[in-house]
Protein backbone atom coordinates (compact mmCIF):
# COMPACT_ATOMS: atom_id res chain seq x y z
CA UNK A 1 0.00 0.00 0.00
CA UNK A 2 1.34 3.36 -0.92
CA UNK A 3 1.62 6.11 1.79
CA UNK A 4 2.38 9.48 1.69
CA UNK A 5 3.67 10.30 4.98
CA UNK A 6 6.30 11.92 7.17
CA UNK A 7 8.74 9.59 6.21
CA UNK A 8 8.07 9.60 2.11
CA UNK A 9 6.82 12.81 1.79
CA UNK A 10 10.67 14.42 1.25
CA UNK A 11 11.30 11.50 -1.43
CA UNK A 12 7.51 12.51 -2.66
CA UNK A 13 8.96 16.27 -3.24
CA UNK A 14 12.07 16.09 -4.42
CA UNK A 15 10.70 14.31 -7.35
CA UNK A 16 7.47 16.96 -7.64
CA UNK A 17 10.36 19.84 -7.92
CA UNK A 18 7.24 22.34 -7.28
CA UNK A 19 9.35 25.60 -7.02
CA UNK A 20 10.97 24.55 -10.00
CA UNK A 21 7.95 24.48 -13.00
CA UNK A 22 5.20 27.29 -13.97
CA UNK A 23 2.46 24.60 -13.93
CA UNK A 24 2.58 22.10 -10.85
CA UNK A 25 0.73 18.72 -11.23
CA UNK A 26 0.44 17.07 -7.86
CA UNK A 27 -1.35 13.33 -8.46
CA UNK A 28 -2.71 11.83 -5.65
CA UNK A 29 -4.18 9.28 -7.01
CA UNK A 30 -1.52 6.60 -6.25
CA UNK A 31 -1.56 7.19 -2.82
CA UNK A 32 -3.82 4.88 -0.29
CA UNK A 33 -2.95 6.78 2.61
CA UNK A 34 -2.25 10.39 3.17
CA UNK A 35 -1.49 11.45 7.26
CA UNK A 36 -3.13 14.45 8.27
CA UNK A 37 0.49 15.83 9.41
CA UNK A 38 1.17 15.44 5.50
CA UNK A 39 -2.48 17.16 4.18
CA UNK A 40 -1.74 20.63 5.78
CA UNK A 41 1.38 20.38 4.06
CA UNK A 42 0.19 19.48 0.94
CA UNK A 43 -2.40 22.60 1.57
CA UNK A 44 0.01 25.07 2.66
CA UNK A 45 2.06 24.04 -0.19
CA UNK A 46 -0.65 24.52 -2.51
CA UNK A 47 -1.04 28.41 -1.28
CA UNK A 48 3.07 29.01 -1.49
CA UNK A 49 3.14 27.66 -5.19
CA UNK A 50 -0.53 30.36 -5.93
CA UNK A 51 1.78 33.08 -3.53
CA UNK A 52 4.46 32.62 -6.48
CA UNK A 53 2.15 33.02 -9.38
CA UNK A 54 2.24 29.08 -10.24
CA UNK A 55 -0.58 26.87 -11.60
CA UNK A 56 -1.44 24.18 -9.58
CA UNK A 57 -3.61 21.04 -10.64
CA UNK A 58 -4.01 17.85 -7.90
CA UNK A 59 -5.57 14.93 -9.83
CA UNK A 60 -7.44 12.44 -7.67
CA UNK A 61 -10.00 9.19 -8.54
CA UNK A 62 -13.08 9.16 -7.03
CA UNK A 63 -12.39 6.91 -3.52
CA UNK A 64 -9.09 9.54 -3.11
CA UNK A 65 -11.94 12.91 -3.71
CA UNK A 66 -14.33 11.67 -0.84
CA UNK A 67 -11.66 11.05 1.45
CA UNK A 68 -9.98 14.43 1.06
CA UNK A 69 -12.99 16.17 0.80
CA UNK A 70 -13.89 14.37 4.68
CA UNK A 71 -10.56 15.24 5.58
CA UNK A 72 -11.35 19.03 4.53
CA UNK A 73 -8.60 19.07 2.19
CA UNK A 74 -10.48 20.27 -0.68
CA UNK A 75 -11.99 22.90 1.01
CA UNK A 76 -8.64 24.16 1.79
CA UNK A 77 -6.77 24.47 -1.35
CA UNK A 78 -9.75 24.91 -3.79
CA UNK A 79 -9.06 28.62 -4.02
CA UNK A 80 -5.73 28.34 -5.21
CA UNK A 81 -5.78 25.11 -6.94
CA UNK A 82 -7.35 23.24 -10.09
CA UNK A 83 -8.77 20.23 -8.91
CA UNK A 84 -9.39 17.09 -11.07
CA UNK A 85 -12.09 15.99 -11.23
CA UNK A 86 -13.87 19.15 -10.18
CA UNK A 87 -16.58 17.38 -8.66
CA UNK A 88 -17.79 13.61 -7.77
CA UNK A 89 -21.33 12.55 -6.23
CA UNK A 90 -21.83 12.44 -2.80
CA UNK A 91 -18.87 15.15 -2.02
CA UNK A 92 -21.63 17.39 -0.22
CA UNK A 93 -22.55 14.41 1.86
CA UNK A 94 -19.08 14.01 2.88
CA UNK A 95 -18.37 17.89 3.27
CA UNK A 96 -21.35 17.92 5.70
CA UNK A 97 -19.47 15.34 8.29
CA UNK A 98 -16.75 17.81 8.76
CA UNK A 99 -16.94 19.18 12.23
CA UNK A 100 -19.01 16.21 13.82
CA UNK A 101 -16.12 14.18 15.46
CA UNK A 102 -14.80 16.06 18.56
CA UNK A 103 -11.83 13.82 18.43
CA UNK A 104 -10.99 15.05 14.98
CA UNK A 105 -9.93 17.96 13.75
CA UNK A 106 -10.04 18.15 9.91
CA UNK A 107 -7.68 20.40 7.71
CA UNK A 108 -8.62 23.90 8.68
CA UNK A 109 -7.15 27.08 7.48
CA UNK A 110 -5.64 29.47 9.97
CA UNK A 111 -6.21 33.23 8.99
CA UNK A 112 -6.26 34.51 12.84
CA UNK A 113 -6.11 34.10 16.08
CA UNK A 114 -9.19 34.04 16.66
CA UNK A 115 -9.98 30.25 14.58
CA UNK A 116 -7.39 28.68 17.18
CA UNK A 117 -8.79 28.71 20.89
CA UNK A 118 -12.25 26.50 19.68
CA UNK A 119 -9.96 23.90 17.86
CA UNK A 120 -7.75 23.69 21.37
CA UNK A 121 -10.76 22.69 23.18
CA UNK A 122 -10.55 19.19 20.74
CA UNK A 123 -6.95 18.78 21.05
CA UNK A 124 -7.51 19.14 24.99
CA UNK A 125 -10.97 17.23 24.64
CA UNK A 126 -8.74 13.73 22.60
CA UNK A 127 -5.49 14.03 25.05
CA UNK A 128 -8.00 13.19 27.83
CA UNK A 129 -10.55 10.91 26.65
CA UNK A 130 -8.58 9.03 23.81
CA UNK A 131 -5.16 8.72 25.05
CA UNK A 132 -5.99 9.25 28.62
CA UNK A 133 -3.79 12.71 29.66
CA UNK A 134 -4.50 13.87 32.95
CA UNK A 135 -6.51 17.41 32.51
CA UNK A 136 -3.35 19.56 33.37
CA UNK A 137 -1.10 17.57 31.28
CA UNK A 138 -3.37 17.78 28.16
CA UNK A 139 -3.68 21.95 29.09
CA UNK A 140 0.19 22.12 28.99
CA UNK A 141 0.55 20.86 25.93
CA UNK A 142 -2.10 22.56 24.38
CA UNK A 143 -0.27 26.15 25.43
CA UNK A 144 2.76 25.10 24.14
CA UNK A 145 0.60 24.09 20.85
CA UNK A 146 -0.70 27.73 21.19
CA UNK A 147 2.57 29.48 21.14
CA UNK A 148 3.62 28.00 18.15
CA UNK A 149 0.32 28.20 16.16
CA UNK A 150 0.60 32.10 16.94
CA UNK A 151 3.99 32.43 15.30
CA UNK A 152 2.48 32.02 12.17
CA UNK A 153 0.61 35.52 12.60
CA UNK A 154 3.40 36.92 14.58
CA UNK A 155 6.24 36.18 12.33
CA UNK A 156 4.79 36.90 8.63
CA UNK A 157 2.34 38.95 7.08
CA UNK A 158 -0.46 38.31 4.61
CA UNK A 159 -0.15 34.24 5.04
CA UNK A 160 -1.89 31.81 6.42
CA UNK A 161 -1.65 28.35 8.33
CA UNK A 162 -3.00 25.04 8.68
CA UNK A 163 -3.59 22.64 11.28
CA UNK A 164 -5.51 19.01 11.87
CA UNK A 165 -5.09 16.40 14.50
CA UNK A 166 -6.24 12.36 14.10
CA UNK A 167 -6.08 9.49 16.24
CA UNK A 168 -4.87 6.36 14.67
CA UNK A 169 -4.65 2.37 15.69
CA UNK A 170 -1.19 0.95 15.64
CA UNK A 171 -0.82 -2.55 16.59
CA UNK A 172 -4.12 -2.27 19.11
CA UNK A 173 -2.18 1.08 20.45
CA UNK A 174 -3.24 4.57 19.82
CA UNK A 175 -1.90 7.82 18.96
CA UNK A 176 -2.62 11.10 18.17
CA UNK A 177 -0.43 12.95 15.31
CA UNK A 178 -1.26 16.60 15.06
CA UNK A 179 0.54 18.61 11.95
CA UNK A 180 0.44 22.21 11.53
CA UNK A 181 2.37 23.90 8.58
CA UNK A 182 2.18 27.59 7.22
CA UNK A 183 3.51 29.23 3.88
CA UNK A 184 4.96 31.54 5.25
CA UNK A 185 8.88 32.92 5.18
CA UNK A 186 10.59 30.37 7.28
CA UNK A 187 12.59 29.95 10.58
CA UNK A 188 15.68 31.32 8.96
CA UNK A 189 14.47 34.21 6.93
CA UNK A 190 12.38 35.37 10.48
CA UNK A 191 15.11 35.14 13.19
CA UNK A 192 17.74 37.02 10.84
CA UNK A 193 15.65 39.74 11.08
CA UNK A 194 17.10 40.12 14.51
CA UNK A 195 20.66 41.38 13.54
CA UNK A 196 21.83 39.09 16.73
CA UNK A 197 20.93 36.49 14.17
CA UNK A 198 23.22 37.28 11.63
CA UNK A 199 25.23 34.32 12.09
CA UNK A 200 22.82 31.50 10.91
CA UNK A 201 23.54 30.06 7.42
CA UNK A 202 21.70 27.35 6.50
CA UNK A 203 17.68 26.58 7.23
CA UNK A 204 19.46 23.41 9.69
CA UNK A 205 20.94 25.87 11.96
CA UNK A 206 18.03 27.78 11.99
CA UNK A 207 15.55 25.14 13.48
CA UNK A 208 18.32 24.26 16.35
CA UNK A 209 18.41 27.63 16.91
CA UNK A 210 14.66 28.20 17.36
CA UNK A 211 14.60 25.53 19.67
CA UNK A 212 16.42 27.37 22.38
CA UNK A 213 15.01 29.41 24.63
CA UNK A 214 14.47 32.89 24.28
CA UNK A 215 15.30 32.55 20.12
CA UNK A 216 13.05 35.20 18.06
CA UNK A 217 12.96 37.22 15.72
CA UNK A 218 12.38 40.25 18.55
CA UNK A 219 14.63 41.88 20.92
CA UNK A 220 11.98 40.99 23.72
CA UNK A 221 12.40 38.54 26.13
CA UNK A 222 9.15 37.61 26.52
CA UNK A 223 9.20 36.42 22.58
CA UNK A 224 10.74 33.31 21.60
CA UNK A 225 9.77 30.60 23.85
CA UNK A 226 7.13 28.21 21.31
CA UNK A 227 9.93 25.53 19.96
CA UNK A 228 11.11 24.93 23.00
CA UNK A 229 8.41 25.05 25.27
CA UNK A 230 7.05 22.32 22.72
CA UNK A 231 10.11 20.27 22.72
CA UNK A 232 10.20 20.15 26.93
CA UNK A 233 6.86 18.95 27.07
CA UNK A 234 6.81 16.57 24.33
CA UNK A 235 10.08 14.76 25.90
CA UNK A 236 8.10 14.39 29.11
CA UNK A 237 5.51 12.83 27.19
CA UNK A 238 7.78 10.25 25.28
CA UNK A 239 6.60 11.90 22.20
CA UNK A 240 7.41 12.67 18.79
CA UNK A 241 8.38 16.44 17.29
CA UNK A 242 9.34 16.86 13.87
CA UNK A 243 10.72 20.35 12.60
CA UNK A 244 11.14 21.29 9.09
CA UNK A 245 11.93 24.52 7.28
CA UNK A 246 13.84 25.32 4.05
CA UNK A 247 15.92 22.66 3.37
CA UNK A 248 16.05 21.54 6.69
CA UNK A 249 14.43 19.06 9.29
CA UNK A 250 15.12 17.79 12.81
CA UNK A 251 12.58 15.28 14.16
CA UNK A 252 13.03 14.94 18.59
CA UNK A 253 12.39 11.54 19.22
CA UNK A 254 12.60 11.04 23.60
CA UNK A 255 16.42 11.28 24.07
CA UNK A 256 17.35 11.29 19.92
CA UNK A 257 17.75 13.83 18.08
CA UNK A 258 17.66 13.09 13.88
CA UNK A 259 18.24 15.71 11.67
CA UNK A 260 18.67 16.29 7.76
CA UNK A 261 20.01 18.97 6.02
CA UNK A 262 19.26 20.05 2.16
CA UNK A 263 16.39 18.16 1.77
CA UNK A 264 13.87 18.91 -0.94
CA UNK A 265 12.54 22.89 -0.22
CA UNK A 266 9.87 23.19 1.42
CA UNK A 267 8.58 27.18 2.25
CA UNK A 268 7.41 28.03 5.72
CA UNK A 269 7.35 26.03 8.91
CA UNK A 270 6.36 22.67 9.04
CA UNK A 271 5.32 21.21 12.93
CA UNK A 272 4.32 17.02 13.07
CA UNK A 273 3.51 16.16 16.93
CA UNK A 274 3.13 12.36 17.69
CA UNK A 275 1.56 11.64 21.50
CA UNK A 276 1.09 7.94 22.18
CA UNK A 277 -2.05 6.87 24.56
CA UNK A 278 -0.51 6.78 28.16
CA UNK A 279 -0.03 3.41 30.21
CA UNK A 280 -3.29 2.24 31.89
């Protein structure tokens, strides 16, 4: 079964080359499985190649347009991309299930703070009842969810962001992956705004860098404190934080740290959380 997920999806760009054509065909249609981490890539994607004055078609089959209709993908990107086919039966049927699962958030578009503290009360809602997070626990990690959803608004202008969050089965375990992504300028072209910043070269440097406390883009030391407020509590979870920006990505895995540098471009900042259900 083909998957498109956090471990193909680099392979699955590199061979797109998006930045590098006028028209971009993105075909789906191979694809049994897409994560949600990987669809609000896909859609942020989608609104960085329209930002750059590309053309954009995603091909699909039927089975593939009901699913990522469900999964509020179409929604998402059908402003700024051709879609083929335009339109199969039953997509309003599957449109009108969005929203219904509290344990499920689909792929919605972030144009403000104001869209984020109603989708934290699902994240908050799923840590509890699904992988069984004590109440404070889940509201930790929801704030440090916060701060970095808010540095897409408070580090670029004119863009947007994207976020969903699914629980899956693994071997009669679950877990919760959560992926939010944004087309916006990217860790390194934000923090060397701050001349103390001068010094970072390459997109790899930059995410280690915004990982540390007190990192940002602002001579305030009240700013920079998302990254790694993320990174502490995911590490007393045992769970999973993958970074990517530019040509650069650094996935936190308990004590290991993995990280890849010049891998395929991809614009803005990229965020894939993995939380496993906690021990009965």
């Amino acid at each position: 079964m083909l998957k498109l997920t956090t471990t193909t999806f680099d392979k699955f760009i590199e061979e797109l080359d998006p930045y590098g054509k006028a028209v971009v065909e993105i075909d789906l249609r191979p694809f049994e499985f897409i994560s949600s981490a990987i669809l609000v890539q896909l859609a942020a994607l989608c609104h960085s190649l329209h930002g750059f004055g590309k053309q954009i078609t995603v091909k699909l089959n039927k089975k593939k347009y009901l699913y990522l209709m469900r999964a509020g993908f179409i929604p998402s990107i059908k402003t700024v991309a051709k879609i083929e086919p335009a339109e199969v039966e039953m997509a309003g049927y599957y449109q009108a299930l969005q929203g219904l699962n509290r344990f499920l958030i689909e792929v919605k578009k972030l144009e403000s703070l104001e869209d984020l503290p109603r989708l934290f009360d699902r994240i908050i809602n799923t840590l509890c009842d699904k992988l069984s997070f004590p109440q404070n626990e889940a509201f930790d990690t929801v704030n440090a969810i916060s701060e970095v959803c808010q540095n897409i608004f408070e580090h670029n202008q004119g863009v947007c962001g994207f976020i969903a969050m699914q629980v899956y089965k693994a071997e009669e375990k679950s877990f919760l992956e959560i992926g939010i992504s944004d087309c916006g300028s990217g860790l390194r072209t934000t923090l060397k705004r701050n001349i103390k910043n001068k010094g970072i070269k390459t997109d790899l440097e930059a995410i280690n860098f915004a990982t540390k406390a007190l990192t940002s883009e602002f001579d305030d030391p009240t700013r920079g404190t998302g990254l790694y407020h993320l990174l502490r509590i995911m590490k007393i979870h045992s769970g999973v934080v993958q970074i990517q920006s530019g040509s650069g990505k650094v996935r936190h895995r308990i004590n290991k740290v993995y990280e890849w540098n010049l891998c395929p471009i991809q614009r803005g900042v990229h965020v894939v959380l993995e939380f496993d259900a906690k021990a009965a």
